[in-house]
Protein backbone atom coordinates (compact mmCIF):
# COMPACT_ATOMS: atom_id res chain seq x y z
CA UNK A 1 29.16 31.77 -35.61
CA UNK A 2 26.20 34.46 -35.53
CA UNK A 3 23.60 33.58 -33.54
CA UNK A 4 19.78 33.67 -35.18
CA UNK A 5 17.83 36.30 -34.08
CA UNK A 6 14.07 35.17 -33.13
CA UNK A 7 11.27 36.65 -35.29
CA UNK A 8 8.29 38.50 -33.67
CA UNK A 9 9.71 37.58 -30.22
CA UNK A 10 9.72 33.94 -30.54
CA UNK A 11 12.36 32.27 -28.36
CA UNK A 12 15.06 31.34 -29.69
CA UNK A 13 14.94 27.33 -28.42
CA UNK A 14 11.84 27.16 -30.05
CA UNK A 15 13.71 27.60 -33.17
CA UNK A 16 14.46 25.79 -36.24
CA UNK A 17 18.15 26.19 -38.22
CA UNK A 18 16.83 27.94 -41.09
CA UNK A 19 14.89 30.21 -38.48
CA UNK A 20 11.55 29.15 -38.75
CA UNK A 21 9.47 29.07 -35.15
CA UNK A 22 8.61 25.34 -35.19
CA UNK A 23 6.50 25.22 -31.59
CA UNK A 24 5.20 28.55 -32.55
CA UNK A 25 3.77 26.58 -35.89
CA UNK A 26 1.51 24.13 -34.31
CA UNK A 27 -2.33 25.36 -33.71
CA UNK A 28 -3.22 26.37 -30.91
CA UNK A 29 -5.38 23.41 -30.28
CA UNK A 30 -2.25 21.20 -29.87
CA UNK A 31 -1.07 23.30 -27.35
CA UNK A 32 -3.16 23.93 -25.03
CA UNK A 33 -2.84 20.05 -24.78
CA UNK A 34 0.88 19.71 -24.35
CA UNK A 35 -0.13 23.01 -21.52
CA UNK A 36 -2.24 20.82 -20.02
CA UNK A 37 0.45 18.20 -18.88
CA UNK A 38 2.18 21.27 -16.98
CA UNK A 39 1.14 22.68 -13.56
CA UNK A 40 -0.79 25.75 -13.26
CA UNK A 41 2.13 27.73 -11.94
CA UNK A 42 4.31 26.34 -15.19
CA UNK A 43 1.63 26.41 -17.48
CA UNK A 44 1.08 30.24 -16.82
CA UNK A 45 5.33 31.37 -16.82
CA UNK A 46 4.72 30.29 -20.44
CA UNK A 47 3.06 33.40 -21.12
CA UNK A 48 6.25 35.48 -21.43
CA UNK A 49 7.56 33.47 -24.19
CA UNK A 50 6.51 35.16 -27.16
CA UNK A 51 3.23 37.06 -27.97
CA UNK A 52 1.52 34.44 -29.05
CA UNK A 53 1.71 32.70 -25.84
CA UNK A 54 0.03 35.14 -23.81
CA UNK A 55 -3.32 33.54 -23.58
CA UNK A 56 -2.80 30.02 -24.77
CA UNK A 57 -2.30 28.41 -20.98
CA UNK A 58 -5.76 30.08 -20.06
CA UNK A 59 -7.69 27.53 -22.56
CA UNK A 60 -5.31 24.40 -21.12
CA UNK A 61 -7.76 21.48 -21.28
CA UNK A 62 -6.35 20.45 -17.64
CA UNK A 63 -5.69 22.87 -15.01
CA UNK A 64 -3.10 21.01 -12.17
CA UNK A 65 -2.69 23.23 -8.99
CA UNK A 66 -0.24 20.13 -7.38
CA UNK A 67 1.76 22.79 -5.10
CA UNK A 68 5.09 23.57 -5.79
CA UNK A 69 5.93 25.11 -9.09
CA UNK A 70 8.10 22.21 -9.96
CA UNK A 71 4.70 20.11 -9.77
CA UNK A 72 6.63 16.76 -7.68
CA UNK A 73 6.80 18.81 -4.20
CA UNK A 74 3.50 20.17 -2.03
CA UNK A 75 3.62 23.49 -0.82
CA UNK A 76 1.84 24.76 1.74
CA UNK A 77 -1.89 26.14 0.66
CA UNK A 78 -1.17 29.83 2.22
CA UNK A 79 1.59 30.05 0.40
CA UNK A 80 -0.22 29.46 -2.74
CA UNK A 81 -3.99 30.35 -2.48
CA UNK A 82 -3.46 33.91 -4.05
CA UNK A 83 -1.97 32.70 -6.85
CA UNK A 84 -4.83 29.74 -7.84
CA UNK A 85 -7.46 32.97 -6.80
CA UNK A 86 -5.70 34.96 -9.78
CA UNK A 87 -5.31 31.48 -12.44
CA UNK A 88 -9.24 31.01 -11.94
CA UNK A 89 -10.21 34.40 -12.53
CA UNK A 90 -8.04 35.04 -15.53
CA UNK A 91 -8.91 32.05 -17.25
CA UNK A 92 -12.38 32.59 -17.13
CA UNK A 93 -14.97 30.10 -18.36
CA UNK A 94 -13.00 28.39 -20.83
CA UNK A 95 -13.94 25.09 -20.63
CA UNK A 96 -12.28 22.20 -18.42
CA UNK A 97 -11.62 18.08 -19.16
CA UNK A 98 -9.69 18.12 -15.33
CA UNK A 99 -9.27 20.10 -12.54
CA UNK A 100 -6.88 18.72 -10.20
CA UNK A 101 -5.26 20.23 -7.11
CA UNK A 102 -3.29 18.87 -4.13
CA UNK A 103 -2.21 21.33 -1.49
CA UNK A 104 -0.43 20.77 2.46
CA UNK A 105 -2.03 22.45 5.28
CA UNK A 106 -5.28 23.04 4.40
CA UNK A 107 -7.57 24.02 7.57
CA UNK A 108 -11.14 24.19 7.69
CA UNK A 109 -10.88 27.84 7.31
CA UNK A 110 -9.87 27.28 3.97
CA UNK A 111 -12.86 24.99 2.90
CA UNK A 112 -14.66 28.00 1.58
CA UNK A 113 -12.54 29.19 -1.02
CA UNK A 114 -12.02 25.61 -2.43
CA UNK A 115 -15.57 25.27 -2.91
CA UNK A 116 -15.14 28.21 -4.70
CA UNK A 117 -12.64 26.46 -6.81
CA UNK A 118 -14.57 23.90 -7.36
CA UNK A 119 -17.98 25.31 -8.45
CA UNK A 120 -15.68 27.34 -11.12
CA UNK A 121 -14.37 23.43 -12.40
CA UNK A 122 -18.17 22.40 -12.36
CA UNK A 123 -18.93 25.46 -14.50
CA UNK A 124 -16.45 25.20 -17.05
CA UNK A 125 -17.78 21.45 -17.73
CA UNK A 126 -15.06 19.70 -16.00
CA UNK A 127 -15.00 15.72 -16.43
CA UNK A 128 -12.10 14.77 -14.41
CA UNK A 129 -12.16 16.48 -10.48
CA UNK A 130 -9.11 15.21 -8.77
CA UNK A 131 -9.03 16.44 -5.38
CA UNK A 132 -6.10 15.26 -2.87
CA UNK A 133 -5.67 17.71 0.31
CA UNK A 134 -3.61 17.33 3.10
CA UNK A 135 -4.94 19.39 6.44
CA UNK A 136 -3.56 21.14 8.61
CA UNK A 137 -3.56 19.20 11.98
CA UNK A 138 -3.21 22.13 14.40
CA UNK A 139 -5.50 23.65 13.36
CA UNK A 140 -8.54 23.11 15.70
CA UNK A 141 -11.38 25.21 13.50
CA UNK A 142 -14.73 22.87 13.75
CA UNK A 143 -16.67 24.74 10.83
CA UNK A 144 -16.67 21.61 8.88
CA UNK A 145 -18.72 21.51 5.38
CA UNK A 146 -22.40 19.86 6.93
CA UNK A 147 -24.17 17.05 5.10
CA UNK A 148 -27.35 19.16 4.34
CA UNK A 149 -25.14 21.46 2.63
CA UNK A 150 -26.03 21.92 -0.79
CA UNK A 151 -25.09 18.73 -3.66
CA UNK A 152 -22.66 18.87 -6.10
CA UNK A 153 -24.07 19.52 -9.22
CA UNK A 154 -22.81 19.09 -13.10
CA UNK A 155 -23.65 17.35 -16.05
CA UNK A 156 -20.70 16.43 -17.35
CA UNK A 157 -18.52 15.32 -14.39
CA UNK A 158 -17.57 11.50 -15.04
CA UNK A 159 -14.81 10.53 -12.18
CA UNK A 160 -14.02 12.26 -8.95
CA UNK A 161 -10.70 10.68 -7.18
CA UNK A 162 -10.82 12.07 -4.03
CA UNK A 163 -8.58 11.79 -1.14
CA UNK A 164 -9.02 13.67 2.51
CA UNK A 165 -12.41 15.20 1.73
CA UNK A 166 -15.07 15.89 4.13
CA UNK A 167 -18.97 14.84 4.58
CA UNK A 168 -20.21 17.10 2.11
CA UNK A 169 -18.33 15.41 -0.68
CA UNK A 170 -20.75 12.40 -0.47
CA UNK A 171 -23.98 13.49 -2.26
CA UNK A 172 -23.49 13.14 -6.53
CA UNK A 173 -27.45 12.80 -6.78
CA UNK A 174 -27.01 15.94 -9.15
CA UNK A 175 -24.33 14.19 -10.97
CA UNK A 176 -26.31 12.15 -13.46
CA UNK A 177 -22.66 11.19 -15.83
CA UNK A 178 -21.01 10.24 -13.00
CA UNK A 179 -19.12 6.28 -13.11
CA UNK A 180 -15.91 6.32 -11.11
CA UNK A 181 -15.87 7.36 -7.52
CA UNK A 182 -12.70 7.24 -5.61
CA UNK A 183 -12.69 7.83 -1.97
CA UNK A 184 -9.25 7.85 0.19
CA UNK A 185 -8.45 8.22 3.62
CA UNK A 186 -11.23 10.84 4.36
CA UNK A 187 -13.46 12.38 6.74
CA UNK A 188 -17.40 11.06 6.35
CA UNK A 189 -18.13 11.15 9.77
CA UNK A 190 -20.88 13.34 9.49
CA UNK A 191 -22.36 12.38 5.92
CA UNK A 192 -25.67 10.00 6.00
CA UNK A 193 -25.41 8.94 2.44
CA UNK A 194 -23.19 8.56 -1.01
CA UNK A 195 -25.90 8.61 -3.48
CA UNK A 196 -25.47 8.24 -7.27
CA UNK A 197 -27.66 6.36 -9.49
CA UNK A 198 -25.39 6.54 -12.76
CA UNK A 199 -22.04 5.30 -10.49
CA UNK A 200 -20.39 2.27 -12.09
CA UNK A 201 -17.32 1.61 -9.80
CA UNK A 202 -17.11 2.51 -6.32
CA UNK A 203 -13.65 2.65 -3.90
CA UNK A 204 -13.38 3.35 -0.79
CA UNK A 205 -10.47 3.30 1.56
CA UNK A 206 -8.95 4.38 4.52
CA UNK A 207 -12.10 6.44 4.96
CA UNK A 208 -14.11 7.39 8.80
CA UNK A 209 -17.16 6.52 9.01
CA UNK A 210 -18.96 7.68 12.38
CA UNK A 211 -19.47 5.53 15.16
CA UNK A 212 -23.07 6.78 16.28
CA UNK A 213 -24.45 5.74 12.97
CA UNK A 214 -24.55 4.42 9.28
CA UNK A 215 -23.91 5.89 6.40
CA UNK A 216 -26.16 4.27 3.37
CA UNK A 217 -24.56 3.97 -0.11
CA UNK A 218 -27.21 4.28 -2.89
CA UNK A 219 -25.57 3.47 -6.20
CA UNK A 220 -27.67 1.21 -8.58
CA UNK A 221 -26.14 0.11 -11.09
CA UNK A 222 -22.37 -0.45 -9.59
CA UNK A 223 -20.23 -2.72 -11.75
CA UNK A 224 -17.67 -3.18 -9.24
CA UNK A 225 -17.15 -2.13 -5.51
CA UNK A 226 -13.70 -1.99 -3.33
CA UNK A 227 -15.00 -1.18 0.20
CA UNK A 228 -12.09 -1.60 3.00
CA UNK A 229 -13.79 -0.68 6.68
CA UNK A 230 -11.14 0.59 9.03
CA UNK A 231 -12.78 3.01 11.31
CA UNK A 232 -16.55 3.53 12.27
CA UNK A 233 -19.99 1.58 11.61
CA UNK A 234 -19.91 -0.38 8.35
CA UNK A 235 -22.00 1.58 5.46
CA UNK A 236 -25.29 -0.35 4.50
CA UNK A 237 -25.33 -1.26 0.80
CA UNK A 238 -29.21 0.09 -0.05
CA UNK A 239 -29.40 -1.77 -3.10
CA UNK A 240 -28.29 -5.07 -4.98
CA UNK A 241 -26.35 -3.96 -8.01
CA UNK A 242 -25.38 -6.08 -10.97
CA UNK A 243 -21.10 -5.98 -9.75
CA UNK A 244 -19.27 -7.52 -11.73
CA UNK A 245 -16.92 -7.88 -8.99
CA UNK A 246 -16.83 -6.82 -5.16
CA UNK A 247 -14.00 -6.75 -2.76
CA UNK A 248 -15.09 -5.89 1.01
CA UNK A 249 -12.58 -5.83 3.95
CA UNK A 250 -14.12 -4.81 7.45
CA UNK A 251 -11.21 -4.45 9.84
CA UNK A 252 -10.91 -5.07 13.80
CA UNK A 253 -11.25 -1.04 13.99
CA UNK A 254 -14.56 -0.87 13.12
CA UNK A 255 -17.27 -0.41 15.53
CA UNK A 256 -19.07 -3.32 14.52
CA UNK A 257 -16.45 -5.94 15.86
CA UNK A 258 -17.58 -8.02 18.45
CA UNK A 259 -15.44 -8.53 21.23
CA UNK A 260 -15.31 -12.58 20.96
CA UNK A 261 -13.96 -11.61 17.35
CA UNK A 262 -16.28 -14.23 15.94
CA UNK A 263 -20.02 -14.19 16.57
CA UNK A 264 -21.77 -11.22 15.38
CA UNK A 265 -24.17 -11.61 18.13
CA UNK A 266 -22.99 -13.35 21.30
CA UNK A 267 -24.97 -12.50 23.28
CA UNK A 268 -23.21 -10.48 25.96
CA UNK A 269 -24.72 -7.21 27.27
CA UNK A 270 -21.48 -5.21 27.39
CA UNK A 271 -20.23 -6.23 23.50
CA UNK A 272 -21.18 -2.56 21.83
CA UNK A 273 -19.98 -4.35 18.57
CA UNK A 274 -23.14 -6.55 18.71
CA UNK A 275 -25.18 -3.98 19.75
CA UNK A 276 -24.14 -2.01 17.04
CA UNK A 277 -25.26 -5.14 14.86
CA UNK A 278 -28.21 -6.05 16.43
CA UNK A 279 -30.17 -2.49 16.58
CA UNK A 280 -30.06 -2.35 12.55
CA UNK A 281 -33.61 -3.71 11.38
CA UNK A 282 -32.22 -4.10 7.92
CA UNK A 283 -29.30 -5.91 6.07
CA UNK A 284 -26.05 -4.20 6.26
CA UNK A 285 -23.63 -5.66 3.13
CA UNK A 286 -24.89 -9.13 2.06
CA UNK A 287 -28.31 -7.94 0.05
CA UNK A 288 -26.20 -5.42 -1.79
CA UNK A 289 -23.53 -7.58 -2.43
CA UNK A 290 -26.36 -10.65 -3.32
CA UNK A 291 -26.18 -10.01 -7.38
CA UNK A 292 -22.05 -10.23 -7.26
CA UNK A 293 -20.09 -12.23 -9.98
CA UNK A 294 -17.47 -12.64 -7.81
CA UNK A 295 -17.06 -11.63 -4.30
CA UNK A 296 -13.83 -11.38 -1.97
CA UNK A 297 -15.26 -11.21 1.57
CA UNK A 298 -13.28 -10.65 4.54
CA UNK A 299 -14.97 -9.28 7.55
CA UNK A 300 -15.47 -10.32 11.07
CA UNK A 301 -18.65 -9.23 12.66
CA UNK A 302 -22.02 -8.81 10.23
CA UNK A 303 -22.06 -12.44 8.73
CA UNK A 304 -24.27 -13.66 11.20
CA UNK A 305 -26.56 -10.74 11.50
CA UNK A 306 -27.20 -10.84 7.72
CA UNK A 307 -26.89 -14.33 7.04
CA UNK A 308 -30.46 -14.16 8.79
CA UNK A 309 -31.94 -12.78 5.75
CA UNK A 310 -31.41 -16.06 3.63
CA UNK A 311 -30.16 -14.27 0.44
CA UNK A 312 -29.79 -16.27 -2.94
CA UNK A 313 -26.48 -14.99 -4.66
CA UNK A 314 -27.85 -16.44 -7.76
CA UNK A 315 -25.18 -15.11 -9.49
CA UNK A 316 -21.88 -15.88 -7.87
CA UNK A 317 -19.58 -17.84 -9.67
CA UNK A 318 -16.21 -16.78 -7.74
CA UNK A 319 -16.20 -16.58 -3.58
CA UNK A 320 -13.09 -15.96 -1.77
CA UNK A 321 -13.50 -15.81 1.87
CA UNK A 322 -11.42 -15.93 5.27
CA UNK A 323 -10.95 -17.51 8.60
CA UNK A 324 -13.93 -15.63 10.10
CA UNK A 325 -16.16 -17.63 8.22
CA UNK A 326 -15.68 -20.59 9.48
CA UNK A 327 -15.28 -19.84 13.22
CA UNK A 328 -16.49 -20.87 15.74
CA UNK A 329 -18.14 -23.41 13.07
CA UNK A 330 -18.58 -23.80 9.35
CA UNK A 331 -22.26 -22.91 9.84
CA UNK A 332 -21.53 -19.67 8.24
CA UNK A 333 -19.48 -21.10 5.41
CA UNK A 334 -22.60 -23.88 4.85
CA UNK A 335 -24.84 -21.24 4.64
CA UNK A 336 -23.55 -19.03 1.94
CA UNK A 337 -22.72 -22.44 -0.19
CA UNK A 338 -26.47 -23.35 -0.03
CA UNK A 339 -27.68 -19.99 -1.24
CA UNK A 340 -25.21 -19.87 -3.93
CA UNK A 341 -26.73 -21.94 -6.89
CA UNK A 342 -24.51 -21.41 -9.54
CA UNK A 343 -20.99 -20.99 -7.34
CA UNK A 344 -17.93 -22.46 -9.55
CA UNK A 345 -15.00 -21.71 -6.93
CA UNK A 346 -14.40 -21.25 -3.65
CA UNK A 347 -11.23 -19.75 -1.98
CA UNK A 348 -10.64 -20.05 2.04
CA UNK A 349 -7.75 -18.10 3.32
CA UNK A 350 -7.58 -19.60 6.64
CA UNK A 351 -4.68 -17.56 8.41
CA UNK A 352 -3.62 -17.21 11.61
CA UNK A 353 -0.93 -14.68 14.02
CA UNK A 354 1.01 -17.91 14.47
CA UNK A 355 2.54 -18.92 11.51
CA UNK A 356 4.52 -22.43 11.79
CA UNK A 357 3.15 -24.27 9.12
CA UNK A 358 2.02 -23.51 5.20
CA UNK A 359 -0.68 -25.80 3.86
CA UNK A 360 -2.37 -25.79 0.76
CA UNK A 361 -5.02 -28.59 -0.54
CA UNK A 362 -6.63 -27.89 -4.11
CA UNK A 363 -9.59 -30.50 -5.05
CA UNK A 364 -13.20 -30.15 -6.48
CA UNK A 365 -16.49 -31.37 -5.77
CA UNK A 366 -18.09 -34.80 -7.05
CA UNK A 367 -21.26 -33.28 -8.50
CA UNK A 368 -22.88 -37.34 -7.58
CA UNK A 369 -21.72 -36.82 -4.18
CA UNK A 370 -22.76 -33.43 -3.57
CA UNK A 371 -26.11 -32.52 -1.43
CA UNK A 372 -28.83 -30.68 -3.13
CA UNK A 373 -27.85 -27.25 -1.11
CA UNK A 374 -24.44 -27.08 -2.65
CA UNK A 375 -23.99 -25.94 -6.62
CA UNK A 376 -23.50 -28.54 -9.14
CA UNK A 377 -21.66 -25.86 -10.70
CA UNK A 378 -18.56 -25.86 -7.81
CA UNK A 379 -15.54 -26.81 -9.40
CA UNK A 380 -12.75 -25.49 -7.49
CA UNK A 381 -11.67 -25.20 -3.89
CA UNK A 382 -8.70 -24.02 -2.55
CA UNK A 383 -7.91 -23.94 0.64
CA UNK A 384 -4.71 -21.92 2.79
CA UNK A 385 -3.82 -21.57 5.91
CA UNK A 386 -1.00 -21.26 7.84
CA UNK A 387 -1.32 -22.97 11.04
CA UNK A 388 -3.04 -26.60 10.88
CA UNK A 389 -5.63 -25.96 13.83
CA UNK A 390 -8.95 -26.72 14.83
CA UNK A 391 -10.34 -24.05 12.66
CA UNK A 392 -8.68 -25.73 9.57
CA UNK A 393 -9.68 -28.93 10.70
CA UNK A 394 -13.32 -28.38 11.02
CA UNK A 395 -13.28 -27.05 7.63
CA UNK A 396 -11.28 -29.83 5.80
CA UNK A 397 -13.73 -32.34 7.83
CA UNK A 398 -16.63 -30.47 6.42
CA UNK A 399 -15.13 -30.47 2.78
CA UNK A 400 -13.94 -33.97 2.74
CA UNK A 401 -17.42 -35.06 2.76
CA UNK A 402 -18.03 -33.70 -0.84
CA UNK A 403 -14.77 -32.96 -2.61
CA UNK A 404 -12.90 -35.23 -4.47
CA UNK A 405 -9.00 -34.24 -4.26
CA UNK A 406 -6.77 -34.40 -7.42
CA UNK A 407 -4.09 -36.50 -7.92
CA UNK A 408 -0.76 -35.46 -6.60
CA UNK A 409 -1.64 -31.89 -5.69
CA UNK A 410 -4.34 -32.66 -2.88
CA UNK A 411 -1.71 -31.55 -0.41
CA UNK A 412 0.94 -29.38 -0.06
CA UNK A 413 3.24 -28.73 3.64
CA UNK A 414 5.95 -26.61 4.15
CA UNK A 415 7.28 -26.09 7.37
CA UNK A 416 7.85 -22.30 8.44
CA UNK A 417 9.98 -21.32 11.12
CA UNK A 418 7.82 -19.42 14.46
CA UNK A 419 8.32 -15.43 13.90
CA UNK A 420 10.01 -13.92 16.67
């Protein structure tokens, strides 16, 4: 059988059976968009396909620098640097709906020529700037990007997913399209502030936050927030936004724990966790998170401190809390049912390290019953916990004033065998 010979240099899998060049037919706008699904180092090989090709991965709508040339494996940034500095001066200033780049072994040395990288997304429009680094961990290079460096800056940048950035990746003040921010497991140690008055939803994870001092989060108009503490001083919400939703975890690891795990303030000289607390003059979490919908709290240190304040959340309708709420009392738990007029359910995770028991009681209020300082509105509590100790039974003593259980589902025990 004779094999077809390729017109004009067209390869020959791109061929029909009568001949015909049937990738080489579509215009050129359609591929640059299947390019863009490639990584860089793919996207450019296709250059030696035919003539036509030459050019077309330069005007890719989404430039992917994820590493290896297979795009599933990292490779290490030295080994690749040279390469990116050639992609982003050939393609020019053709304009950009992602840049995205995820690299091993990145030192600070490095952090210069990424900016560089960067500002060149920034100036070919980008929308999209997914940054994911891995660094190096020998390397012991201090130079780190400073806070007062200068601000991003672009017009048309809508979401930035970053993961193991540094402080000056915190300021979007010159980012005025900007609604998704997505911070992972990075460095803001030495930032003072995340600032953006057009963000709409706001993550943070895994993230350092420095231990001398707090960093203030000025976004507005937030829709919804996912804020998980592990290390440092907890950020200070500036402002109450309109969230639609909120989750907020503050973990044992921050420096705001106090050492009786409970209190917030108790009192004791050597607890740097109060201290930490106690020298703020402002609210930390609770007037920024006063305007929620629905709110998933979880935190050990900072209720009493900013319970203080006597915030209405005259808009909550959903509250799920934990066990650090209601210990060593249910003052705390009281406290945030009185100032929340229009609350419709109420959640308590009550767990506990020793697990022996699973209980669950479902029930809801009787509006005649109920005191004027607790919503009319409430009509849903559920409460689960794991061990059936004092802490649960405060809290079932202080709901079985007011709630009215439901038939045949008021209470719910399973025994669970002690962990090893």
């Amino acid at each position: 059988m004779r094999a077809v010979k390729a017109p004009n240099g067209a390869s020959a899998a791109t061929l029909a059976s009568d001949g015909s060049d049937l990738i080489g037919a579509l215009p050129d706008e359609l591929l640059h968009h299947v390019l863009s699904f490639l990584p860089a180092q793919q996207s450019v090989r296709t250059c030696v396909l035919a003539r036509r090709w030459l050019d077309l991965w330069k005007s890719a709508t989404r430039l992917r620098i994820a590493g290896a040339a297979d795009g599933k494996h990292r490779a290490s940034f030295s080994k690749v640097r040279e390469l990116v500095d050639h992609i982003v001066l050939l393609r020019g200033g053709s304009p950009l709906e992602t840049f995205e780049f995820c690299f091993d072994g990145l030192s600070d040395a490095d952090v210069p020529r990424v900016n560089l990288w960067i500002q060149h997304a920034l100036a070919c429009r980008a929308q999209v700037l997914r940054l994911n680094i891995v660094w190096d961990l020998s390397s012991r290079n201090t130079s780190r990007i400073r806070p007062d460096d200068a601000p991003l800056v672009s017009q048309h940048l809508t979401r930035a997913p970053w993961c193991a950035v540094k402080d000056k990746f915190a300021n979007f003040s010159c980012c005025p399209s900007l609604r998704v921010l997505q911070i992972e497991d990075c460095n803001l140690t030495h930032a003072n502030r995340i600032s953006c008055q057009s963000l709409e939803h706001l993550r943070i994870y895994g993230t350092s936050f420095s231990y001398s001092r707090r960093i203030r989060i000025h976004a507005p108009n937030l829709v919804t927030l996912q804020l998980r503490v592990h290390y440092g001083r907890t950020p200070v919400l500036e402002t109450a936004s309109p969230l639609l939703w909120a989750v907020v975890t503050v973990h044992d690891g921050g420096a705001d724990l106090c050492r009786h795990l409970y209190s917030g303030d108790c009192y004791d000289g050597s607890c740097q966790g109060c201290r930490n607390i106690r020298n703020d003059n402002s609210c930390i979490l609770l007037q920024g998170l006063s305007q929620a919908k629905n709110l998933v709290f979880f935190q050990l240190g900072l209720k009493r401190r900013d319970l203080q304040w006597c915030l209405t959340f005259s808009m909550l309708k959903t509250l799920v809390l934990n066990e650090n709420w209601c210990v060593p009392n249910v003052d705390a738990l009281a406290s945030v049912l009185e100032h929340s007029p229009v609350l419709e359910e109420l959640f308590l995770q009550l767990f506990s390290k020793g697990l022996r028991y699973k209980v669950q009681m479902k029930g809801r209020f009787n509006p005649k019953e109920l005191p004027s300082t607790i919503s009319a509105h409430l009509k849903r509590v559920e409460v689960k916990c794991e061990v059936v100790d004092e802490t649960v039974l405060n809290v079932l003593k202080f709901l079985s004033k007011h709630m009215e259980l439901e038939p045949n589902v008021c209470v719910k025990m399973q025994q669970k065998e002690m962990p090893d």
